[in-house]
N, C-alpha and C. Protein backbone atom coordinates (compact mmCIF):
# COMPACT_ATOMS: atom_id res chain seq x y z
N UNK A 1 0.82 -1.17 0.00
CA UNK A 1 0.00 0.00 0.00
C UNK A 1 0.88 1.25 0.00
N UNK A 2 0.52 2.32 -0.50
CA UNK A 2 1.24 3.39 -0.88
C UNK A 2 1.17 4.07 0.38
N UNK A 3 -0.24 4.12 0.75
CA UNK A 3 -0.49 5.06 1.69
C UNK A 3 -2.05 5.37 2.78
N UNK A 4 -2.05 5.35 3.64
CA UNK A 4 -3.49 5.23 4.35
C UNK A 4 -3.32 6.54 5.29
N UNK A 5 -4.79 6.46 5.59
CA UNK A 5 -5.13 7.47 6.32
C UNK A 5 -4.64 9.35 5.86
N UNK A 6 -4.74 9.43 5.02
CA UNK A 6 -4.67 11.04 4.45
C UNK A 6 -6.01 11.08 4.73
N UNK A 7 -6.10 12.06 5.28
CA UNK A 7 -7.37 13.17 5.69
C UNK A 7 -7.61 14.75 4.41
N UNK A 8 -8.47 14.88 4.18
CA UNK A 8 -8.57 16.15 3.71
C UNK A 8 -9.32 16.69 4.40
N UNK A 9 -9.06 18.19 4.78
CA UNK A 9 -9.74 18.80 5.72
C UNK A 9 -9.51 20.43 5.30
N UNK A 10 -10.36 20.60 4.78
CA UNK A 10 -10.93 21.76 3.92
C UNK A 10 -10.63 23.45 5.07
N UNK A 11 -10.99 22.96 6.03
CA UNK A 11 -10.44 23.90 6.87
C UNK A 11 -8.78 24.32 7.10
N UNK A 12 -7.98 23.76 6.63
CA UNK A 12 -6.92 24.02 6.59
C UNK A 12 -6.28 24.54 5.00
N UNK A 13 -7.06 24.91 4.06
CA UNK A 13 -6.65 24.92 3.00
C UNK A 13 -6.90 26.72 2.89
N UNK A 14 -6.01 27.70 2.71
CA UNK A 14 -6.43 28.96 2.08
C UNK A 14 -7.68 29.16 1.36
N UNK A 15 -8.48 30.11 1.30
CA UNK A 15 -9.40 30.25 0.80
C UNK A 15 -9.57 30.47 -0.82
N UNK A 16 -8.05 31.11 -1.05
CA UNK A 16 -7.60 31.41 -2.51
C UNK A 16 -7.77 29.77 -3.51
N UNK A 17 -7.55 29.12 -2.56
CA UNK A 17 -7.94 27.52 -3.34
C UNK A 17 -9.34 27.39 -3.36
N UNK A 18 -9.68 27.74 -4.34
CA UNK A 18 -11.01 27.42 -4.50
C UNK A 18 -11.37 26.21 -5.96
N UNK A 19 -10.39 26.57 -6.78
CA UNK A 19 -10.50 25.51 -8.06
C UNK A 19 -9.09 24.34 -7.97
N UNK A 20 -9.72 23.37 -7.43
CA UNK A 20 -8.82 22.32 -7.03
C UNK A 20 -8.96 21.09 -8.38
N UNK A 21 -9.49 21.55 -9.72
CA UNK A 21 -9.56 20.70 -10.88
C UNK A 21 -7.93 20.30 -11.11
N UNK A 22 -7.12 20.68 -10.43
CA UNK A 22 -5.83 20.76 -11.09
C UNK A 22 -5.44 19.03 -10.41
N UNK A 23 -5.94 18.92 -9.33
CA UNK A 23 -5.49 17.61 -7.98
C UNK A 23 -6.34 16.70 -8.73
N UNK A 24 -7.84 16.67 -9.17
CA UNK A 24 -8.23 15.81 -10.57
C UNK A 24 -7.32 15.60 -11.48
N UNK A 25 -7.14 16.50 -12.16
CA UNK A 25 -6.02 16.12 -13.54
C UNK A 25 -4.94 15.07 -13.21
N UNK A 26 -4.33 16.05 -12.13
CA UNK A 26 -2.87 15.04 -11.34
C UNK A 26 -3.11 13.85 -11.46
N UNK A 27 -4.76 13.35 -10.48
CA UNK A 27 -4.98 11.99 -10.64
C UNK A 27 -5.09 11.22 -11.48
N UNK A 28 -5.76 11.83 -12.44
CA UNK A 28 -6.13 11.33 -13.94
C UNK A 28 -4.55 10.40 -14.50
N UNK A 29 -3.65 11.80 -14.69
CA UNK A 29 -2.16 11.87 -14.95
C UNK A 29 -1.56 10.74 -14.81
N UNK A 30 -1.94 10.34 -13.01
CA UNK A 30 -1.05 9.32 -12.37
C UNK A 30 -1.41 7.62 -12.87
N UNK A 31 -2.67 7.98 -12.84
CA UNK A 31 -3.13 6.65 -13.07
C UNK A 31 -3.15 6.13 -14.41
N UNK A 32 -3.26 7.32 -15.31
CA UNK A 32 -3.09 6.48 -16.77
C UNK A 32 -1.66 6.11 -17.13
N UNK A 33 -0.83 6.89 -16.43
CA UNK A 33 0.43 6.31 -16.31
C UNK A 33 0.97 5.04 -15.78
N UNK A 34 0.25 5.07 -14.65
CA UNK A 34 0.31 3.67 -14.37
C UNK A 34 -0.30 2.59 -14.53
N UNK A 35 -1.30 2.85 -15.23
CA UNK A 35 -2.29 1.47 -15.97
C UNK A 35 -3.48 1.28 -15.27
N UNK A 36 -3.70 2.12 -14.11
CA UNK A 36 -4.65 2.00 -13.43
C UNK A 36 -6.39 2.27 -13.29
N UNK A 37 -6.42 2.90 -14.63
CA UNK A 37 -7.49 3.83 -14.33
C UNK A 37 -9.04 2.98 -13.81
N UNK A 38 -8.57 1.20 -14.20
CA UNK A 38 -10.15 1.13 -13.76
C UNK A 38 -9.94 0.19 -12.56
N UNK A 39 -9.17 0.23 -11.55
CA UNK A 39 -8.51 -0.60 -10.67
C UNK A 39 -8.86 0.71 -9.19
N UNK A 40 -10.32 0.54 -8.75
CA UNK A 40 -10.94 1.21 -8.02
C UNK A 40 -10.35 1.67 -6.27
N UNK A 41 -9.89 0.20 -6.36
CA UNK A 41 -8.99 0.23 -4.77
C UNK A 41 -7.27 1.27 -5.08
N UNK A 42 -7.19 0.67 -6.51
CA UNK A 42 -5.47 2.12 -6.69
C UNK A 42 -5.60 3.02 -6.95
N UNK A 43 -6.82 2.92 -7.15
CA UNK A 43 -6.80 4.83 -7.31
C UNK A 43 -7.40 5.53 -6.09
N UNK A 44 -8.32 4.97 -5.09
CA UNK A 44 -8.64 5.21 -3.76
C UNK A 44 -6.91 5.79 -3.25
N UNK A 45 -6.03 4.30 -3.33
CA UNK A 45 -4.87 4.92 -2.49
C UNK A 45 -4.04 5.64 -3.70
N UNK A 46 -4.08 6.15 -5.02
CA UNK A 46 -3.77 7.47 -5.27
C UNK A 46 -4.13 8.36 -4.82
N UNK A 47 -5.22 8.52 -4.93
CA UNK A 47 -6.27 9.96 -4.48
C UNK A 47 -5.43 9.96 -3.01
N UNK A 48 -5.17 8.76 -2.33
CA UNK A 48 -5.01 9.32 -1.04
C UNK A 48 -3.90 10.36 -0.89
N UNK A 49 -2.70 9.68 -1.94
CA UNK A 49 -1.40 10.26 -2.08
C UNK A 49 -1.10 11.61 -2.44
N UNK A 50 -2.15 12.05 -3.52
CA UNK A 50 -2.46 13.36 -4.24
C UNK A 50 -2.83 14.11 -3.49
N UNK A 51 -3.39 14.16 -2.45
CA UNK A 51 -4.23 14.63 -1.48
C UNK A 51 -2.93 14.85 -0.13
N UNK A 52 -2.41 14.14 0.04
CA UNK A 52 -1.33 14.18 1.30
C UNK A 52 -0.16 15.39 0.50
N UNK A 53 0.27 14.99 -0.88
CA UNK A 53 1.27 15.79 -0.98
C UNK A 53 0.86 17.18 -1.99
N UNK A 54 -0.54 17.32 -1.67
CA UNK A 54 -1.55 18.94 -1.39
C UNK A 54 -1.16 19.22 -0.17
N UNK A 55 -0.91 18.53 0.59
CA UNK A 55 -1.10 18.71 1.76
C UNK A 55 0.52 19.27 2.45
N UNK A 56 1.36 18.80 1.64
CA UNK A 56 2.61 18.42 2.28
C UNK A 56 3.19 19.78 1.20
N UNK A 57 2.46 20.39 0.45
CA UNK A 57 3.19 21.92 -0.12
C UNK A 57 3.04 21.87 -1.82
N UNK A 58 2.74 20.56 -2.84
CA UNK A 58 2.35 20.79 -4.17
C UNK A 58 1.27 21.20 -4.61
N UNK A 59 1.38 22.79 -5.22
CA UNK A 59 0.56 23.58 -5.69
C UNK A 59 0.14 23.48 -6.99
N UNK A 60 0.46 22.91 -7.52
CA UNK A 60 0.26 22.82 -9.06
C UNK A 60 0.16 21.35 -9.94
N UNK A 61 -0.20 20.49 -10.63
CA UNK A 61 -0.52 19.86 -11.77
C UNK A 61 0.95 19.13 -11.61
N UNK A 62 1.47 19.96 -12.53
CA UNK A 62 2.66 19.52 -12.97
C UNK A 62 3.73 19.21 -11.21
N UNK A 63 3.17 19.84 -10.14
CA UNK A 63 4.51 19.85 -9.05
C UNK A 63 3.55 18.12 -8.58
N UNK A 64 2.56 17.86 -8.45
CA UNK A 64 2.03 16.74 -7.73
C UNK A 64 1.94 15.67 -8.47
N UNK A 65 2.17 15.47 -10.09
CA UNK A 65 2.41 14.23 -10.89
C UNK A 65 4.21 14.26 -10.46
N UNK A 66 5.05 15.50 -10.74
CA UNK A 66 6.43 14.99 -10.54
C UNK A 66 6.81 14.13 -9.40
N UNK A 67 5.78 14.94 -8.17
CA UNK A 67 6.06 14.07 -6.85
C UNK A 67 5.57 12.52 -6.87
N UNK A 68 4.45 12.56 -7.14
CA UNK A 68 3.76 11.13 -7.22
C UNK A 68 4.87 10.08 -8.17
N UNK A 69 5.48 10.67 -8.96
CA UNK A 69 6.16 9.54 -9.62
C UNK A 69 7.49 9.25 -8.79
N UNK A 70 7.40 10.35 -8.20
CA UNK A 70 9.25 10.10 -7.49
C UNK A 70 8.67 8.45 -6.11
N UNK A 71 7.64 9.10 -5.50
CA UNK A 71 7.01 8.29 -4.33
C UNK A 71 6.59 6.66 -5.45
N UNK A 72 6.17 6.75 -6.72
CA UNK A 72 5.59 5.87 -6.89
C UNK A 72 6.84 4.93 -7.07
N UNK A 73 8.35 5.67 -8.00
CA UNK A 73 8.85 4.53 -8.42
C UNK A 73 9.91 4.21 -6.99
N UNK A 74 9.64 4.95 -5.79
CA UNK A 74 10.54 4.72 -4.78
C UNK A 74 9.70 3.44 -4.11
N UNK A 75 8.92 3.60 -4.06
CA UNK A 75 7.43 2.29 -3.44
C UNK A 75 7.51 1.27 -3.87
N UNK A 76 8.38 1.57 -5.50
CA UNK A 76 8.23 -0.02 -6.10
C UNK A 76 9.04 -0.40 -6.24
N UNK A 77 10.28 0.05 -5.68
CA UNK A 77 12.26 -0.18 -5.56
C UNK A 77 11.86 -1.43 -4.36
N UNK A 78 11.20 -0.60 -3.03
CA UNK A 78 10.99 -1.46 -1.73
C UNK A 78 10.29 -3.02 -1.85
């Protein structure tokens, strides 16, 4: 498993975030990359991942697919 328990909690997010289509795309991004798109339980624990490293400071599309791939191909070294 990549990852459990990410919380999103809307109260901690600036208010200036209001169009978060970009953390969709990311997901989209990640998963067709990885073959996943109709594999319901990997993309649950994508979303979780996309969501944690929103959380952890990637603002943008392009900054949360670069991260997700660094985490994905480090996950699959282990």
């Amino acid at each position: 498993m990549l990852l459990r328990g990410a919380l999103f909690d809307a109260r901690n997010i600036p208010p200036y975030y209001q169009d978060f289509s970009f953390i969709k795309h990311a997901l989209k991004t990640i998963c067709r990359e990885n073959g996943i798109e109709r594999d319901r339980r990997a993309r649950v624990e994508v979303a979780a991942m996309v969501i944690a490293l929103f959380q952890e400071g990637a603002r943008s599309e392009g900054e949360i697919v670069e991260r997700a791939r660094q985490r994905w191909s480090e996950a699959s070294i282990q």
